[in-house]
N, C-alpha and C. Protein backbone atom coordinates (compact mmCIF):
# COMPACT_ATOMS: atom_id res chain seq x y z
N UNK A 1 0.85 -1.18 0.00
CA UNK A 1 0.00 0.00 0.00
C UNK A 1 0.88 1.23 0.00
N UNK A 2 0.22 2.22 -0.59
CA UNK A 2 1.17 3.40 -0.98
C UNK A 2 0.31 4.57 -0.43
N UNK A 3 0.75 5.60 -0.81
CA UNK A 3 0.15 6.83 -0.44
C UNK A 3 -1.23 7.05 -1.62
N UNK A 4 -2.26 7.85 -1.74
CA UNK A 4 -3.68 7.87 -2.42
C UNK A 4 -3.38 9.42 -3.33
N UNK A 5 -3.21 9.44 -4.03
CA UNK A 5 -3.37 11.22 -5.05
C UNK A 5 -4.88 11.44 -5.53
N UNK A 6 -5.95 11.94 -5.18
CA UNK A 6 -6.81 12.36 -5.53
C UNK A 6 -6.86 13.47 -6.73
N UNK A 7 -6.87 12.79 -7.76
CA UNK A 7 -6.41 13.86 -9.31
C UNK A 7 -7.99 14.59 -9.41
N UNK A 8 -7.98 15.75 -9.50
CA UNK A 8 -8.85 16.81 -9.90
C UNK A 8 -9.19 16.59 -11.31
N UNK A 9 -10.33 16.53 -11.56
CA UNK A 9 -10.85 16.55 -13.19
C UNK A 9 -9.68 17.34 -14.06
N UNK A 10 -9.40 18.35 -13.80
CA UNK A 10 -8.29 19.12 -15.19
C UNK A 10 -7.68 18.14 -14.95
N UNK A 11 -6.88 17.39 -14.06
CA UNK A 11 -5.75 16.53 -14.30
C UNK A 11 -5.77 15.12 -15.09
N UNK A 12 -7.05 14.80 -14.93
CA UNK A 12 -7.26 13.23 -15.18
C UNK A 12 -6.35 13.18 -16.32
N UNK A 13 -6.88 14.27 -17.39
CA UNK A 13 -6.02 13.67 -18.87
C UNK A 13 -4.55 13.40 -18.67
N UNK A 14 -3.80 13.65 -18.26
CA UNK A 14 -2.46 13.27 -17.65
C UNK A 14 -2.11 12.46 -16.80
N UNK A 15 -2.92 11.32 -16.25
CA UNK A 15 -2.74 10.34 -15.71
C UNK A 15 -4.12 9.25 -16.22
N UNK A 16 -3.68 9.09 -17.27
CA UNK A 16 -4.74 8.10 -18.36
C UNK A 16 -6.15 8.16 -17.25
N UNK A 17 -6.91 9.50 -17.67
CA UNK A 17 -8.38 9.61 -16.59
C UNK A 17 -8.62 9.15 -15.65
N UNK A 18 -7.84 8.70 -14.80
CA UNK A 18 -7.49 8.15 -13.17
C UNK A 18 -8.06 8.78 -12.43
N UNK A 19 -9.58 8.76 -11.52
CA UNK A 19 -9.72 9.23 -10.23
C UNK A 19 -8.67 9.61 -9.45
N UNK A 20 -7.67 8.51 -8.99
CA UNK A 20 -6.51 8.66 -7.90
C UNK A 20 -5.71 7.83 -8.51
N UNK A 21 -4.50 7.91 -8.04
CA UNK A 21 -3.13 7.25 -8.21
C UNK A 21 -2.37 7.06 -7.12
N UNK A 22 -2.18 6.12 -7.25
CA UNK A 22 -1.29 5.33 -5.29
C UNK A 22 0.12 5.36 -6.15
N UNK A 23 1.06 6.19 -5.06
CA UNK A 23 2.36 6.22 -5.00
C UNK A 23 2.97 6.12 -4.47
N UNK A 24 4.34 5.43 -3.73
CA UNK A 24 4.82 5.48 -2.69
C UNK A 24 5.64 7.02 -2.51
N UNK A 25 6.24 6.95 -1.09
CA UNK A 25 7.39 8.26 -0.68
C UNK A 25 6.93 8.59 0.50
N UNK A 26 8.08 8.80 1.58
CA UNK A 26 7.58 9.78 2.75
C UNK A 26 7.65 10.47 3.11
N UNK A 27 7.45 11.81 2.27
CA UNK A 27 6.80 13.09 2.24
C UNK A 27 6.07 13.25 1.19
N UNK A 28 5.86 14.68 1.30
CA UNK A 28 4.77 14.85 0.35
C UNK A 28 5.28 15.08 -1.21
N UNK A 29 7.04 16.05 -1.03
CA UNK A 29 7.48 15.94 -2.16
C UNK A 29 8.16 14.74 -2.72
N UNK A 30 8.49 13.69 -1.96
CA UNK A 30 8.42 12.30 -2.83
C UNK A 30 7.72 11.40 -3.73
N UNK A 31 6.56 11.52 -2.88
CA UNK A 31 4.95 11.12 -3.47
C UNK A 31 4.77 12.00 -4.95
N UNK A 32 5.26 13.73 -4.99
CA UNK A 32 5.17 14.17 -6.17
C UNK A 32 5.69 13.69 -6.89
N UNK A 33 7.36 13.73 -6.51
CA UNK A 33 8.69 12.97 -7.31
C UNK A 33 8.19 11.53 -8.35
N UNK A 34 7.26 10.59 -7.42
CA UNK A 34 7.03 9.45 -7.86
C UNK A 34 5.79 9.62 -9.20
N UNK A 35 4.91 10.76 -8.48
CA UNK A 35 3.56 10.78 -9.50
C UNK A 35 4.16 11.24 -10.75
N UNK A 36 4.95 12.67 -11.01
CA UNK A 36 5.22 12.89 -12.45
C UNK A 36 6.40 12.01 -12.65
N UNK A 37 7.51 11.38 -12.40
CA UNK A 37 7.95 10.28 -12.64
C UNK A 37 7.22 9.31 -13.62
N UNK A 38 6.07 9.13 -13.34
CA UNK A 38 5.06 8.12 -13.35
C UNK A 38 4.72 8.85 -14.88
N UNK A 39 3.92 10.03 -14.76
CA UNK A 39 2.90 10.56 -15.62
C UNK A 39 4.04 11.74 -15.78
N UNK A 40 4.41 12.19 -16.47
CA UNK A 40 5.81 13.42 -16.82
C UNK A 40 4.88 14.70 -17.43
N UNK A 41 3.67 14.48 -17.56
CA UNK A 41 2.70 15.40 -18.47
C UNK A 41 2.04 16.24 -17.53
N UNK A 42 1.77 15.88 -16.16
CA UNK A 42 1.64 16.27 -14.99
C UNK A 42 2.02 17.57 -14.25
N UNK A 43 3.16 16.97 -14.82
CA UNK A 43 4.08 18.39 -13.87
C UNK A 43 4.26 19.74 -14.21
N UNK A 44 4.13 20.05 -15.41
CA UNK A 44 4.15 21.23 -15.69
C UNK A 44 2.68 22.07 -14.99
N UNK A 45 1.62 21.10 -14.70
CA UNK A 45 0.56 21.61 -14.44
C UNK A 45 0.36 22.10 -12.89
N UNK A 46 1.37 20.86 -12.19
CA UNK A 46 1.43 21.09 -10.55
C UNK A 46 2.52 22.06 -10.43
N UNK A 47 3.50 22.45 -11.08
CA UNK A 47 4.59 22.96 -10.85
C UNK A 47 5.10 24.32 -11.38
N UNK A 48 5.77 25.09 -11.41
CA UNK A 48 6.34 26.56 -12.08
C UNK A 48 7.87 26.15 -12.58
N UNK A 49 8.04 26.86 -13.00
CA UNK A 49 9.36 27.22 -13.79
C UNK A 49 10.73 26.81 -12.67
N UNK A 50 10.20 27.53 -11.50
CA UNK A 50 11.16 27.08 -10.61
C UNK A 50 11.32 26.06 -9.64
N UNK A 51 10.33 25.22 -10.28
CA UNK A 51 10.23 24.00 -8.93
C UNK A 51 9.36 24.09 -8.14
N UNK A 52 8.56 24.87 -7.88
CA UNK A 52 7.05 25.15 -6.58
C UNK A 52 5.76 24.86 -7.28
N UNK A 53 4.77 24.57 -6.22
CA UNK A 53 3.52 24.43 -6.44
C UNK A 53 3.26 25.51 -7.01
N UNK A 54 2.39 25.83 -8.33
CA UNK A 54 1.78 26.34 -8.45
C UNK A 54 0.94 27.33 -7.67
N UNK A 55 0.73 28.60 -7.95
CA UNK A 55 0.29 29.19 -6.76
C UNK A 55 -1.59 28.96 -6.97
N UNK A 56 -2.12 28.08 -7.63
CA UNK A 56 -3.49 28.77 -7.89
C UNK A 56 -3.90 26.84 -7.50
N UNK A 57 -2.73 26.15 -7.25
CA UNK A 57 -2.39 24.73 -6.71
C UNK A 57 -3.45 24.57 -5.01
N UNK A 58 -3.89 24.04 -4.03
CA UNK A 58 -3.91 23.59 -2.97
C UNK A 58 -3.73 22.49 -2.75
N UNK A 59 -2.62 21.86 -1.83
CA UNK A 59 -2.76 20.46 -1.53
C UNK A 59 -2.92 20.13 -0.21
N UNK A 60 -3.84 19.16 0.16
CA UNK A 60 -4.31 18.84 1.33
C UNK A 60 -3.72 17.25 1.64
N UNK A 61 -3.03 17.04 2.82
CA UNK A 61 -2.97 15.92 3.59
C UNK A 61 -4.03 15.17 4.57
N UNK A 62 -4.54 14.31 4.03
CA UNK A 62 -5.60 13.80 4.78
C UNK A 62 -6.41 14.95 5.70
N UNK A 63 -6.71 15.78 4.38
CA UNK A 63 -7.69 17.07 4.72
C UNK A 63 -7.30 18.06 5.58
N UNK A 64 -5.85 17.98 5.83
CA UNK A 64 -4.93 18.95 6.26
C UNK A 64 -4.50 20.03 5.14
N UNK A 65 -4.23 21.32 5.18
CA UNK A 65 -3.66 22.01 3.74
C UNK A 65 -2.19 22.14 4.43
N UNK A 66 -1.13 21.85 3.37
CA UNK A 66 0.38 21.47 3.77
C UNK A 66 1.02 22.68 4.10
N UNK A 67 0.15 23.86 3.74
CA UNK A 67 0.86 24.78 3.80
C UNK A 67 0.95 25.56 4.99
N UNK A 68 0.19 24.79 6.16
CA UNK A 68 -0.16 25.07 7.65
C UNK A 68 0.66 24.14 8.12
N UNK A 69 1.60 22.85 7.40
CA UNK A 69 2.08 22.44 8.13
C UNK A 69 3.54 22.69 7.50
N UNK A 70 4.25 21.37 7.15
CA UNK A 70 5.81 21.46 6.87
C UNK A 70 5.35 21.67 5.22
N UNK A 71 4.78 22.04 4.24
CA UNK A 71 4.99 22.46 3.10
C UNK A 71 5.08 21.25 2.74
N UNK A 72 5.99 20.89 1.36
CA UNK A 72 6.11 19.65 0.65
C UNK A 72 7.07 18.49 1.69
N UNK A 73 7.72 19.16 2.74
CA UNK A 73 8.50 17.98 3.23
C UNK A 73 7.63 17.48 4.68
N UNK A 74 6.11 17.88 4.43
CA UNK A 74 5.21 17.02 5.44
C UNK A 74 5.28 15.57 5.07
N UNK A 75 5.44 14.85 6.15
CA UNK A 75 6.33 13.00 6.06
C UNK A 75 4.64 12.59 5.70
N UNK A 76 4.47 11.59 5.43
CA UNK A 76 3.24 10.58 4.74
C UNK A 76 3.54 9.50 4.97
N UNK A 77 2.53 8.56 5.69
CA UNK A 77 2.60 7.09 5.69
C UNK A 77 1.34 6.40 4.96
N UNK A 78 1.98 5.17 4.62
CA UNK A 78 1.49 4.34 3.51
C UNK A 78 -0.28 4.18 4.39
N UNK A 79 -1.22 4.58 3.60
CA UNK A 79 -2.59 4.75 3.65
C UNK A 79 -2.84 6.34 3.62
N UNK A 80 -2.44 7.31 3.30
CA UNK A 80 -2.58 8.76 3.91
C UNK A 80 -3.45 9.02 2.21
N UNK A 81 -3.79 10.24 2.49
CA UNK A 81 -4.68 10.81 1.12
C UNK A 81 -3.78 11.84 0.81
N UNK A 82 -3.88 12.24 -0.43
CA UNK A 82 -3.41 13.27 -0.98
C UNK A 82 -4.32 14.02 -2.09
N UNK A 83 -4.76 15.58 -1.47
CA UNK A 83 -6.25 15.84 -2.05
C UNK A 83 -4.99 17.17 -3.01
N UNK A 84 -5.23 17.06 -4.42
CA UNK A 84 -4.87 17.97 -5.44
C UNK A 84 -6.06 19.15 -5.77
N UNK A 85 -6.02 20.72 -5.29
CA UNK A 85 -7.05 21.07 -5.33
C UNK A 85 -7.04 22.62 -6.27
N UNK A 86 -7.17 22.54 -7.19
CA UNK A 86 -6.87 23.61 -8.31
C UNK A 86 -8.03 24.95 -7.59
N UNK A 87 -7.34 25.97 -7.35
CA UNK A 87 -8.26 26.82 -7.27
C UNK A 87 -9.68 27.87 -8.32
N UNK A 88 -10.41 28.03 -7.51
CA UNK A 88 -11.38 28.20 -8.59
C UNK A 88 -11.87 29.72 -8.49
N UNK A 89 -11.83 30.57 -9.40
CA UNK A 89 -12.00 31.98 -9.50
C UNK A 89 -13.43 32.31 -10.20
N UNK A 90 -14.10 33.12 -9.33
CA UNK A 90 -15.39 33.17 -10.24
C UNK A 90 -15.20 34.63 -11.71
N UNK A 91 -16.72 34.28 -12.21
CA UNK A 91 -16.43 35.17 -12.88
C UNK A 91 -17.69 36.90 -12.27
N UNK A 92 -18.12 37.39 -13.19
CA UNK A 92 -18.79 38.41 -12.90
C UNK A 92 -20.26 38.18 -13.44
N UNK A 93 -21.03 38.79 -12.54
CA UNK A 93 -22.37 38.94 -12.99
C UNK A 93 -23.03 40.07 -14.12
N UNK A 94 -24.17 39.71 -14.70
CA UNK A 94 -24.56 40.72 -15.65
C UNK A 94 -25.83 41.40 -15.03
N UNK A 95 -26.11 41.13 -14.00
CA UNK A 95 -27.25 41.08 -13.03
C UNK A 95 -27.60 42.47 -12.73
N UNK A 96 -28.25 43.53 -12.26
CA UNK A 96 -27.80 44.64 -11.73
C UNK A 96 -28.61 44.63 -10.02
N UNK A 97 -28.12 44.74 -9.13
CA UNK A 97 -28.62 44.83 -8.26
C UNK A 97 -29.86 46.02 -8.20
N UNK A 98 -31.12 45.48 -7.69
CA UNK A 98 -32.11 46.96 -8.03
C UNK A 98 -32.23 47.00 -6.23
C-alpha cells in the first residue's frame, strides 16, 4: 500500500483519466517525485518554472492544507490521502442589483 493522489478533473487527462493514483514516498514531495515520474505530463501543471507548487495549486494531507504544516517535506505514511485542489475563480455577474 502506498500513499492515495486524488487527481482533480483538469488533471485526469495526464494520468490516463485516473480518479486517484497510489504512490509510494515519505513526504509529500516524494509522493510528487514518484507521481510525475510516473505521468511526466503532470508536472508542468502542478509545478512553475522554478520548482514550486503552483500558486493557484492547494494540496491537502488527509484534509490537512500542507501549507499550515511542513509544506512539501510534510512525512506521509502508507494509507494517507493526498487531495490535489486547483483553485477556482469566479467570474462576474450581468445582473444589476435593483
Amino acid at each position: 500500500m502506498g500513499v492515495v493522489i486524488e487527481i482533480p478533473s483538469a488533471l485526469k487527462q495526464y494520468v490516463n483519466d485516473q480518479d486517484e493514483v497510489e504512490v509510494s514516498g515519505s513526504s509529500v514531495e516524494e509522493v510528487f517525485e514518484a507521481l510525475v515520474s510516473e505521468y511526466a505530463e503532470v508536472k508542468v501543471n502542478l509545478f512553475d518554472e522554478n520548482g514550486k507548487i503552483r500558486n493557484f495549486i492547494n494540496v491537502y494531507l488527509n484534509d490537512d492544507d500542507i501549507r499550515y504544516a511542513n509544506g512539501l517535506k510534510s512525512k506521509v505514511q502508507d494509507g494517507d490521502t493526498i487531495q490535489i485542489v486547483p483553485s477556482v475563480a469566479g467570474g462576474c455577474s450581468t445582473e444589476k442589483n435593483i
